[in-house]
PDB file of N, CA and C in Angstrom:
ATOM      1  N   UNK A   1       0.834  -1.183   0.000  1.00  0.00           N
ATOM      2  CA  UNK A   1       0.000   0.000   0.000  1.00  0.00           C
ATOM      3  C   UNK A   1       0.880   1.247   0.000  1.00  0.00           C
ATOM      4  N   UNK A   2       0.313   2.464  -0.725  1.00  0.00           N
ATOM      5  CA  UNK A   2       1.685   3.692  -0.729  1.00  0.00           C
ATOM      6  C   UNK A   2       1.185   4.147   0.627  1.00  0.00           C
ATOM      7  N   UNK A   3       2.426   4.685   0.487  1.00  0.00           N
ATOM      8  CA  UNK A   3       2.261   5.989   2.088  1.00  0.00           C
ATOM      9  C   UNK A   3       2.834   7.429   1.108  1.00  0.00           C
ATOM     10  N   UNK A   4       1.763   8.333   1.484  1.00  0.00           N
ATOM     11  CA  UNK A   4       2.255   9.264   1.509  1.00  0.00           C
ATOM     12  C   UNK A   4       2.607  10.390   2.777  1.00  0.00           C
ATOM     13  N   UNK A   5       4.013  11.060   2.095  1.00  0.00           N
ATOM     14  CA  UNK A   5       4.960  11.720   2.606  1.00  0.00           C
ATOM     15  C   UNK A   5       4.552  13.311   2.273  1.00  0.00           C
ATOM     16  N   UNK A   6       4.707  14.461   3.505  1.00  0.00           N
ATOM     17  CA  UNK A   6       4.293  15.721   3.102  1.00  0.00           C
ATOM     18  C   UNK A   6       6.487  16.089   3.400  1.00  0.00           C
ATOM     19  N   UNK A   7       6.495  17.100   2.079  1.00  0.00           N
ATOM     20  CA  UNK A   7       7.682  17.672   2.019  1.00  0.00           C
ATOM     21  C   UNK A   7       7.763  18.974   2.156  1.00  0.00           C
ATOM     22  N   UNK A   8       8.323  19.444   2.889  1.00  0.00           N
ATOM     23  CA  UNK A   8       8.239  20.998   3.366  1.00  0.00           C
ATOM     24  C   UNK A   8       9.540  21.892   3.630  1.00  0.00           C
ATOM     25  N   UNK A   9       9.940  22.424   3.222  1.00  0.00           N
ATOM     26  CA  UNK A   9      11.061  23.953   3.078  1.00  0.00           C
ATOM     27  C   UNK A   9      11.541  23.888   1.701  1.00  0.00           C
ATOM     28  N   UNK A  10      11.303  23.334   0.807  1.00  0.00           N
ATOM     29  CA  UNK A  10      11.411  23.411  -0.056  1.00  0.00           C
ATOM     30  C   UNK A  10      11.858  24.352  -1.047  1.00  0.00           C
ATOM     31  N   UNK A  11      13.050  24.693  -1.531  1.00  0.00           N
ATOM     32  CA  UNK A  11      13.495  25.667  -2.414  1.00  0.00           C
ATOM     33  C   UNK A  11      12.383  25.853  -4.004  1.00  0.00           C
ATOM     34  N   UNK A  12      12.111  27.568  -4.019  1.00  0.00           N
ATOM     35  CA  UNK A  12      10.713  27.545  -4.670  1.00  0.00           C
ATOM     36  C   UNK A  12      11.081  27.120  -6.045  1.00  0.00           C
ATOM     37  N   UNK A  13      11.960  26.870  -6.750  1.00  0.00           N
ATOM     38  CA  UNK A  13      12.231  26.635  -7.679  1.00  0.00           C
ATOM     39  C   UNK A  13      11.828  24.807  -7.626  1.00  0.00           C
ATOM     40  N   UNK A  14      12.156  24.067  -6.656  1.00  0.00           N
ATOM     41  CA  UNK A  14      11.820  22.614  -7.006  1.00  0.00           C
ATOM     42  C   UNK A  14      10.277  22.738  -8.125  1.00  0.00           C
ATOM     43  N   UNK A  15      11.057  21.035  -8.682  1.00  0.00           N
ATOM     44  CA  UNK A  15       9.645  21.222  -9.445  1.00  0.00           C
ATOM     45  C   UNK A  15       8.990  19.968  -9.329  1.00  0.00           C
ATOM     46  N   UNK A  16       7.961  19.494  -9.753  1.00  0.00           N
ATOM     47  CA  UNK A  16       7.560  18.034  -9.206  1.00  0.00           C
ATOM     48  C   UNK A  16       8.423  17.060  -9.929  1.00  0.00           C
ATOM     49  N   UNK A  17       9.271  17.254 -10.564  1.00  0.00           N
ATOM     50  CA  UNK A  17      10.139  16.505 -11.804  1.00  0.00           C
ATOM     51  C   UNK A  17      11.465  16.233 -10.592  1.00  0.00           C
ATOM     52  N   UNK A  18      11.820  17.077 -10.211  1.00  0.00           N
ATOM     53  CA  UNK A  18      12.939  16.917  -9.327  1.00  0.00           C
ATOM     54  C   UNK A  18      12.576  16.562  -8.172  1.00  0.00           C
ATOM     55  N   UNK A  19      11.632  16.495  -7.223  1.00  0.00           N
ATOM     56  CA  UNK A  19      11.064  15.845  -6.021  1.00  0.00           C
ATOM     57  C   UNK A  19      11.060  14.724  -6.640  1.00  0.00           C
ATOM     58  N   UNK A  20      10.369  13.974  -7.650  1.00  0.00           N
ATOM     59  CA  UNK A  20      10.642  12.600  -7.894  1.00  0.00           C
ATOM     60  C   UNK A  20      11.754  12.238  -8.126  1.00  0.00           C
ATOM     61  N   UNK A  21      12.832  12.919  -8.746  1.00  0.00           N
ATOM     62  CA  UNK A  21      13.855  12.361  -8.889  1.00  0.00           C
ATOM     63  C   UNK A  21      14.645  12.201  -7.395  1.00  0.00           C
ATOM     64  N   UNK A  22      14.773  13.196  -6.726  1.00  0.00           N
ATOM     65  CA  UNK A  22      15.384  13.270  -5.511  1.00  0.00           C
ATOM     66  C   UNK A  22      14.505  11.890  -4.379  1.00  0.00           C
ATOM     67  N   UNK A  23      13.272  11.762  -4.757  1.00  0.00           N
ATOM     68  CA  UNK A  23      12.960  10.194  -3.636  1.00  0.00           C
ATOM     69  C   UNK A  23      12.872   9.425  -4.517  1.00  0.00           C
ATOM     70  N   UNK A  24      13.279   9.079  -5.267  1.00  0.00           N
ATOM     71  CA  UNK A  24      13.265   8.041  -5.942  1.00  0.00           C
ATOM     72  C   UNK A  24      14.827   6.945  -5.649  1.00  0.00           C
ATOM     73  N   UNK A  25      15.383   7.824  -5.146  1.00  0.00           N
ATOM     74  CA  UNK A  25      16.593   7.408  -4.686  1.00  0.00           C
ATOM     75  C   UNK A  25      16.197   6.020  -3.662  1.00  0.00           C
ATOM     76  N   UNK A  26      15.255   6.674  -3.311  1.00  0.00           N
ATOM     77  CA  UNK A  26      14.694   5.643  -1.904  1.00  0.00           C
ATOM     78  C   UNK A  26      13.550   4.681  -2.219  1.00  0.00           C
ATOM     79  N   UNK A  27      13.212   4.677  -3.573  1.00  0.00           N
ATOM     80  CA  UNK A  27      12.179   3.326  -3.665  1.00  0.00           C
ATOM     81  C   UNK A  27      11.196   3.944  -4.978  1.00  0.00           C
ATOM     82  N   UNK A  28      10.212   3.167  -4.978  1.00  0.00           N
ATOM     83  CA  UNK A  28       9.524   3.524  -5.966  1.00  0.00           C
ATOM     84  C   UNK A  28       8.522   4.413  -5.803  1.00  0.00           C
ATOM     85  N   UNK A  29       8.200   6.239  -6.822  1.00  0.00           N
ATOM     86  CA  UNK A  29       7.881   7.269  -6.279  1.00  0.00           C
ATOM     87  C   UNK A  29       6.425   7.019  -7.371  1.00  0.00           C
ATOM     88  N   UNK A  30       5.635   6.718  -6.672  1.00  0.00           N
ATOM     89  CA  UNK A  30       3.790   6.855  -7.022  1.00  0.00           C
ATOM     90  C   UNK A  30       3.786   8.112  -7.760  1.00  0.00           C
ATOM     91  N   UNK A  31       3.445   9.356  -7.264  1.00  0.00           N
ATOM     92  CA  UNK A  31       3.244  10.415  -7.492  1.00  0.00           C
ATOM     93  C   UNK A  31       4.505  11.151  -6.308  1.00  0.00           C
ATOM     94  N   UNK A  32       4.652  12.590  -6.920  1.00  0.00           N
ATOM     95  CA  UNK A  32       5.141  13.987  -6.231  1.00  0.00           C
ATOM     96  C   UNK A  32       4.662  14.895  -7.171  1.00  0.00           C
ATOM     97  N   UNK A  33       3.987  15.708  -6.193  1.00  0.00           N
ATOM     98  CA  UNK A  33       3.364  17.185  -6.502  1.00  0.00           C
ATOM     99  C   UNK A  33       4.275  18.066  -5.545  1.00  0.00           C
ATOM    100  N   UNK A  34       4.352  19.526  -6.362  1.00  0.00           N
ATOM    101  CA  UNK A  34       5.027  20.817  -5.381  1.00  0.00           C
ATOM    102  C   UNK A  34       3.463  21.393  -5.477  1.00  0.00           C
ATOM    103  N   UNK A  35       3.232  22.062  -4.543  1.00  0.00           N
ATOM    104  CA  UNK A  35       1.452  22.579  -4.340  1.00  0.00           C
ATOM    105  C   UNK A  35       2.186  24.059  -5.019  1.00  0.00           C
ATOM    106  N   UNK A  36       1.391  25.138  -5.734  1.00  0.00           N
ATOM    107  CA  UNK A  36       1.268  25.833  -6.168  1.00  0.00           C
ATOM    108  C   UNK A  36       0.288  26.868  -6.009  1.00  0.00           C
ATOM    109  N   UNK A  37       0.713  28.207  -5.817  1.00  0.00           N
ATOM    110  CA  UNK A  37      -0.170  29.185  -5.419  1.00  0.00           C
ATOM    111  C   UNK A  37      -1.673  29.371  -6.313  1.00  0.00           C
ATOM    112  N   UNK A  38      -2.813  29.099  -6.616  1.00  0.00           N
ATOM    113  CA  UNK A  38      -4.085  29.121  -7.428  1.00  0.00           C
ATOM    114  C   UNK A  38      -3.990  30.371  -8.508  1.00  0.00           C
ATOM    115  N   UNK A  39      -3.522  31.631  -7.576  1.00  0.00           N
ATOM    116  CA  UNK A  39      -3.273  32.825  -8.500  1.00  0.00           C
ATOM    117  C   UNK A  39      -2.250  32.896  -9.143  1.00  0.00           C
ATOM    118  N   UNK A  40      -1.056  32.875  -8.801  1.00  0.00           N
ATOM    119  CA  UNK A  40       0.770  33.158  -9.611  1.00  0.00           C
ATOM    120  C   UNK A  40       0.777  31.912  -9.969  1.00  0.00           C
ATOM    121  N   UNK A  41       0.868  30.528  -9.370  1.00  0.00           N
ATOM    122  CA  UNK A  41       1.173  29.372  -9.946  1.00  0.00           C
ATOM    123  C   UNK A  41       2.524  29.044  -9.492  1.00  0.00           C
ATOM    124  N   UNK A  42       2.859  30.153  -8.796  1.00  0.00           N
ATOM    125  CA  UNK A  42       4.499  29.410  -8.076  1.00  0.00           C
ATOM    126  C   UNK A  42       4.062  28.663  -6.980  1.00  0.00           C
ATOM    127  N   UNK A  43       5.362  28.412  -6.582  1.00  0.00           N
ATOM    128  CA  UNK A  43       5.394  26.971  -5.535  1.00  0.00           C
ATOM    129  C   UNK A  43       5.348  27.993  -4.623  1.00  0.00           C
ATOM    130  N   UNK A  44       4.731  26.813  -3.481  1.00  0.00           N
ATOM    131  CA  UNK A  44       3.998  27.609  -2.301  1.00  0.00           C
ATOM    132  C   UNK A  44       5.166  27.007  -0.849  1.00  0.00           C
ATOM    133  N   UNK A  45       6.635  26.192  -1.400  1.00  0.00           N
ATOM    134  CA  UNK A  45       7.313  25.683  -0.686  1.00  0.00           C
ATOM    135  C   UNK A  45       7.538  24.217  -0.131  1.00  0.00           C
ATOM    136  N   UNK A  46       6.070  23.937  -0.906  1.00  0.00           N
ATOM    137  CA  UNK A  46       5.941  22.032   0.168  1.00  0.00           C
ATOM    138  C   UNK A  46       5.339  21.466  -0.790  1.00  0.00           C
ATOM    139  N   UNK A  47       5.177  20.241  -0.333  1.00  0.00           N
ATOM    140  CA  UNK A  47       4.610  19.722  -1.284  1.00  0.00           C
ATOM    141  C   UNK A  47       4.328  17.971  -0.922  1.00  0.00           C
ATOM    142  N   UNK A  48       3.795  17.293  -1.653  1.00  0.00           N
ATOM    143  CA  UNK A  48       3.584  15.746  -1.168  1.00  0.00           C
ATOM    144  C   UNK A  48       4.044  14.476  -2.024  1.00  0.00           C
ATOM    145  N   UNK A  49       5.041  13.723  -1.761  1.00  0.00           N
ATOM    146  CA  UNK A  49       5.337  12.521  -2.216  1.00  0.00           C
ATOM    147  C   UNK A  49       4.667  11.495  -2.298  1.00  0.00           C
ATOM    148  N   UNK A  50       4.030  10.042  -2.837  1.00  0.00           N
ATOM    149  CA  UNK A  50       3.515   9.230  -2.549  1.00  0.00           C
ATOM    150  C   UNK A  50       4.604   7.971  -2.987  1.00  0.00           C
ATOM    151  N   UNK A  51       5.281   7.070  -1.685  1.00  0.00           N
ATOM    152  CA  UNK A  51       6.178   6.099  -2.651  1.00  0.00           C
ATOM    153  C   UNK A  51       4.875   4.797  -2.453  1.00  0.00           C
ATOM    154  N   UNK A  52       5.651   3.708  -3.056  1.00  0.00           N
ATOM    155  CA  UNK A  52       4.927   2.979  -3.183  1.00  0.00           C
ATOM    156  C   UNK A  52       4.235   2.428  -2.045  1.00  0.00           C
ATOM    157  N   UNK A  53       5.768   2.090  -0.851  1.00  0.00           N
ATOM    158  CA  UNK A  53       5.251   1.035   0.565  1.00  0.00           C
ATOM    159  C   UNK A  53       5.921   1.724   1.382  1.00  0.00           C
ATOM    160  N   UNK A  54       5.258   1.310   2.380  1.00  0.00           N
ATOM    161  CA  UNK A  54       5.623   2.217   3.979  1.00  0.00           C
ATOM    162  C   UNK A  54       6.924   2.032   4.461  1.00  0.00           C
ATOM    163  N   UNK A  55       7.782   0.601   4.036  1.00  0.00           N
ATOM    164  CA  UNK A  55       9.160   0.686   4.023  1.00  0.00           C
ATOM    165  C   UNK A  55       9.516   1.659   3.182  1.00  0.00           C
ATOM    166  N   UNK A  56       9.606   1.770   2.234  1.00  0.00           N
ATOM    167  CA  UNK A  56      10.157   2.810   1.199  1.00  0.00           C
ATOM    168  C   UNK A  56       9.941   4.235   1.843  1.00  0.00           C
ATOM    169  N   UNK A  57       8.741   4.547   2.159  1.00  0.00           N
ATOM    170  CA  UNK A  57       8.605   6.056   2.880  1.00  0.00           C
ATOM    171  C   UNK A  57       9.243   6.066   3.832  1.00  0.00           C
ATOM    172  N   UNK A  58       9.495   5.424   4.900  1.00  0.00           N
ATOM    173  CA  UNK A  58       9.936   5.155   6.176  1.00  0.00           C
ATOM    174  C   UNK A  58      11.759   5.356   5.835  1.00  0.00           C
ATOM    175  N   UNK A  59      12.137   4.718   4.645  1.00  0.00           N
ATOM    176  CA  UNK A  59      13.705   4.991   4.117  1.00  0.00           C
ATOM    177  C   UNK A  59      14.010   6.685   3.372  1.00  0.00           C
ATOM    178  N   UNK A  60      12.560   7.000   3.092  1.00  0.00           N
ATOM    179  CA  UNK A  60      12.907   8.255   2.204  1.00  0.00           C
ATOM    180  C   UNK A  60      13.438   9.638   3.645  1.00  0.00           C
ATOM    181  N   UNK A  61      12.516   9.195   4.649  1.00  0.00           N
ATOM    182  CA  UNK A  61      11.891   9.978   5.937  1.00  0.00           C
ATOM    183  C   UNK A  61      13.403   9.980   6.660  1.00  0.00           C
ATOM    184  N   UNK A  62      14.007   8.705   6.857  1.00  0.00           N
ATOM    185  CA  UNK A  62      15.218   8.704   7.201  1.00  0.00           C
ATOM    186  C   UNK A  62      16.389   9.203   6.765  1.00  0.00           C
ATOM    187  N   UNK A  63      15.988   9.308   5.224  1.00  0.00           N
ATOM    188  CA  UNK A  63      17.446   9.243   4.552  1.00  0.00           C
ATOM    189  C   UNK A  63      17.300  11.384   4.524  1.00  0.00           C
ATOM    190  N   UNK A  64      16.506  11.759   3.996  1.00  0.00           N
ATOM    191  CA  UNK A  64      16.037  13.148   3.035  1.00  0.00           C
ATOM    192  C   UNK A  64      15.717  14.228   4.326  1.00  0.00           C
ATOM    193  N   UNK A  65      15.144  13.419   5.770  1.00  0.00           N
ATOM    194  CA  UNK A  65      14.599  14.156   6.490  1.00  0.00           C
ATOM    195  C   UNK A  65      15.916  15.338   6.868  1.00  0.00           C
ATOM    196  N   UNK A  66      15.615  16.478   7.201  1.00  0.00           N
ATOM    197  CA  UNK A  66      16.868  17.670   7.410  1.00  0.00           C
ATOM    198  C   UNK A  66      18.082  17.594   6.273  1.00  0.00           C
ATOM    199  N   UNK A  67      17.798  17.128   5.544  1.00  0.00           N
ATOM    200  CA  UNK A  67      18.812  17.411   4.579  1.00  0.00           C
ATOM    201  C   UNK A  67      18.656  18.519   3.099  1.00  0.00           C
ATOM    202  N   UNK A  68      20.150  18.583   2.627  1.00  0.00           N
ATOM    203  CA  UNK A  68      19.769  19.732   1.892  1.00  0.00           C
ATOM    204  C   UNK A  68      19.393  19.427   0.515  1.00  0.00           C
ATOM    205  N   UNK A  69      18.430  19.814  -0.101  1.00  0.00           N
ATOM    206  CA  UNK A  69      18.028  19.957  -1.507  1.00  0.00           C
ATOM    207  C   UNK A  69      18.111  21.026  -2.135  1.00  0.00           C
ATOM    208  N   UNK A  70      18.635  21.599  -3.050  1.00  0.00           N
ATOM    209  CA  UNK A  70      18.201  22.955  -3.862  1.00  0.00           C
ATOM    210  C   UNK A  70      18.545  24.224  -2.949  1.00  0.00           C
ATOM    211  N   UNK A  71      19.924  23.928  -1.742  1.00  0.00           N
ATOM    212  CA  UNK A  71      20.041  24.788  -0.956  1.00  0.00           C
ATOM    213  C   UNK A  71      18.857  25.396   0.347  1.00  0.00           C
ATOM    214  N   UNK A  72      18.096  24.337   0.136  1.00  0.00           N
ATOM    215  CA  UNK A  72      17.065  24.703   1.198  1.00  0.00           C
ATOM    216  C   UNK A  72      17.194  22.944   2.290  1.00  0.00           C
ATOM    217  N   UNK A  73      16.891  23.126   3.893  1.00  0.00           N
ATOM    218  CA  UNK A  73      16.647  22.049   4.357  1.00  0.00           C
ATOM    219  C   UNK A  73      15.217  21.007   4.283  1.00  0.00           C
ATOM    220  N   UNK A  74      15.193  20.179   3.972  1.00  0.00           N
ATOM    221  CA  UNK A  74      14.004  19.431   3.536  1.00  0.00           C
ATOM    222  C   UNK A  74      13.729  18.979   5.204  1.00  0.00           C
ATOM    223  N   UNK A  75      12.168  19.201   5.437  1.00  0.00           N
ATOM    224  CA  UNK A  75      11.267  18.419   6.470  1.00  0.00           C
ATOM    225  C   UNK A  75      10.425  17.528   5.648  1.00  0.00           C
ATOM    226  N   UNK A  76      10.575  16.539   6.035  1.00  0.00           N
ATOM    227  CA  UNK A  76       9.861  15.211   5.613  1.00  0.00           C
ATOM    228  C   UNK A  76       9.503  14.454   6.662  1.00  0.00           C
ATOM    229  N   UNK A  77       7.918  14.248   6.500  1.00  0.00           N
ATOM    230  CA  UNK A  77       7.399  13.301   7.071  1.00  0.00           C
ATOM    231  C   UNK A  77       6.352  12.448   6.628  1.00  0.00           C
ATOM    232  N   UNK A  78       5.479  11.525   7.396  1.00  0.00           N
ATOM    233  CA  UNK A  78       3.974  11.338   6.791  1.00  0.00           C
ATOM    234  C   UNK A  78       3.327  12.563   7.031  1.00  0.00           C
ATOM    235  N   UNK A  79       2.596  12.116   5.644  1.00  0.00           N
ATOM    236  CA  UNK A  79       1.469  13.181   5.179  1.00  0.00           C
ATOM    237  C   UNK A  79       0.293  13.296   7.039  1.00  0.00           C
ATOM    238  N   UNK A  80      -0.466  13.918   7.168  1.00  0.00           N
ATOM    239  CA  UNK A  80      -1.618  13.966   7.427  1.00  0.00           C
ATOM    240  C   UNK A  80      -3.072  13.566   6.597  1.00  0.00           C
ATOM    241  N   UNK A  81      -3.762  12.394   7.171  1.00  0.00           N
ATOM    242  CA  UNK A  81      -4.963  12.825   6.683  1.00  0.00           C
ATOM    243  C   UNK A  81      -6.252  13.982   6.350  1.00  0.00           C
ATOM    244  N   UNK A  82      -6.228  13.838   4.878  1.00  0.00           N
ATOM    245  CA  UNK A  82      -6.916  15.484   4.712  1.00  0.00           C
ATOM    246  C   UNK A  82      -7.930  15.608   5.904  1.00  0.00           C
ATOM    247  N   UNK A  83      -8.343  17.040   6.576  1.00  0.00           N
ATOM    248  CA  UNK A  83      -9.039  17.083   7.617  1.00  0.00           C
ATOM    249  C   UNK A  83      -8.814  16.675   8.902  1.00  0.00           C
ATOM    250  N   UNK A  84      -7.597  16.382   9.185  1.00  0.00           N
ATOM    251  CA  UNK A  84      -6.978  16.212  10.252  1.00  0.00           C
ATOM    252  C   UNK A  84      -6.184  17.454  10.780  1.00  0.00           C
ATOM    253  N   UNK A  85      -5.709  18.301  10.113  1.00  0.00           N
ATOM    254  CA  UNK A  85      -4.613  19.744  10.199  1.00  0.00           C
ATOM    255  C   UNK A  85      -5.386  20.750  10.135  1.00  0.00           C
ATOM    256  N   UNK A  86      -4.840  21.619  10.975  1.00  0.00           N
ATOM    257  CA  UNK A  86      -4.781  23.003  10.717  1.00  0.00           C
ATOM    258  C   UNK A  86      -6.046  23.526  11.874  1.00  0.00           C
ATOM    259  N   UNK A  87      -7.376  23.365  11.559  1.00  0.00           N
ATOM    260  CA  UNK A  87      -8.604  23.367  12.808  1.00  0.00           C
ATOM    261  C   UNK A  87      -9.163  24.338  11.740  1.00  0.00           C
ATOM    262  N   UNK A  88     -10.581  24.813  12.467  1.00  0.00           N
ATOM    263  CA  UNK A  88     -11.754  25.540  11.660  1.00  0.00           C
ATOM    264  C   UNK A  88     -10.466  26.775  11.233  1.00  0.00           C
ATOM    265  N   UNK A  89     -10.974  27.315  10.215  1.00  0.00           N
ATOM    266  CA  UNK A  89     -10.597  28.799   9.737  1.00  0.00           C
ATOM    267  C   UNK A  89     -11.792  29.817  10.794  1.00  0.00           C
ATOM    268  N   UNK A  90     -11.210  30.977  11.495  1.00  0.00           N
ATOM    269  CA  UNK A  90     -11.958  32.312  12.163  1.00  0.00           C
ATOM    270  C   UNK A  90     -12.193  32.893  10.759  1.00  0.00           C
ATOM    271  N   UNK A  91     -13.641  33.565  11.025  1.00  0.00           N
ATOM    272  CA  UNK A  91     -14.128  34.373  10.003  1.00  0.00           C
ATOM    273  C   UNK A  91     -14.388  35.610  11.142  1.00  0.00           C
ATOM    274  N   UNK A  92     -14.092  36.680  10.200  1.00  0.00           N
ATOM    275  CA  UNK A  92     -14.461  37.610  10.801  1.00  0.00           C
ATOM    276  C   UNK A  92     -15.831  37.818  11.188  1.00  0.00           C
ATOM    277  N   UNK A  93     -16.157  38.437  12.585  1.00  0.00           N
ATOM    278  CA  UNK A  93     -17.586  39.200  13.017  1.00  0.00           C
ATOM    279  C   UNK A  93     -17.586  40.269  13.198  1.00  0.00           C
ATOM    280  N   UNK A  94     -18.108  40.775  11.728  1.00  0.00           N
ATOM    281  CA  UNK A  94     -18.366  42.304  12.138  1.00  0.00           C
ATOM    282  C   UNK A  94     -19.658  42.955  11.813  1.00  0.00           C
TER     283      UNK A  94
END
């Protein structure tokens, strides 16, 4: 079963072409997306890996975690399930 991996500090230039190449080192890479701003379309810094098996993520997490990519330090971990992060958004009352 894949596990996915959320990747974060990311130098804005990565592109999803080079996140796969860079975990692929560590097993077989399902998908990698860099998330992208809706308006400009640049990278928003992070982004999500999917390798194939939870050994493989578990080797990417070890190997990539604090290390440097593209001059930036990479945080790598498991993803979160969507709706698990972050809590309600405050709307303003006025």
């Amino acid at each position: 079963m894949a596990s996915k991996l959320y990747v974060g500090g990311m130098a804005y230039s990565t592109t999803s072409e080079s996140l796969r190449q860079l975990f692929a080192q560590c097993g077989t890479v399902e998908s990698a997306t860099v998330i992208t701003d809706r308006v400009s379309g640049d990278s928003r810094g992070f982004g999500f890996v999917e390798m194939s098996s939870e050994v493989e993520a578990q080797a990417a997490i070890t190997k990539l975690n604090d290390q440097s990519f593209e001059g930036r330090k990479l945080m790598v971990n498991v993803a979160k399930s969507p709706g698990s992060g972050g809590g309600p958004r405050k709307t303003s009352s006025w």
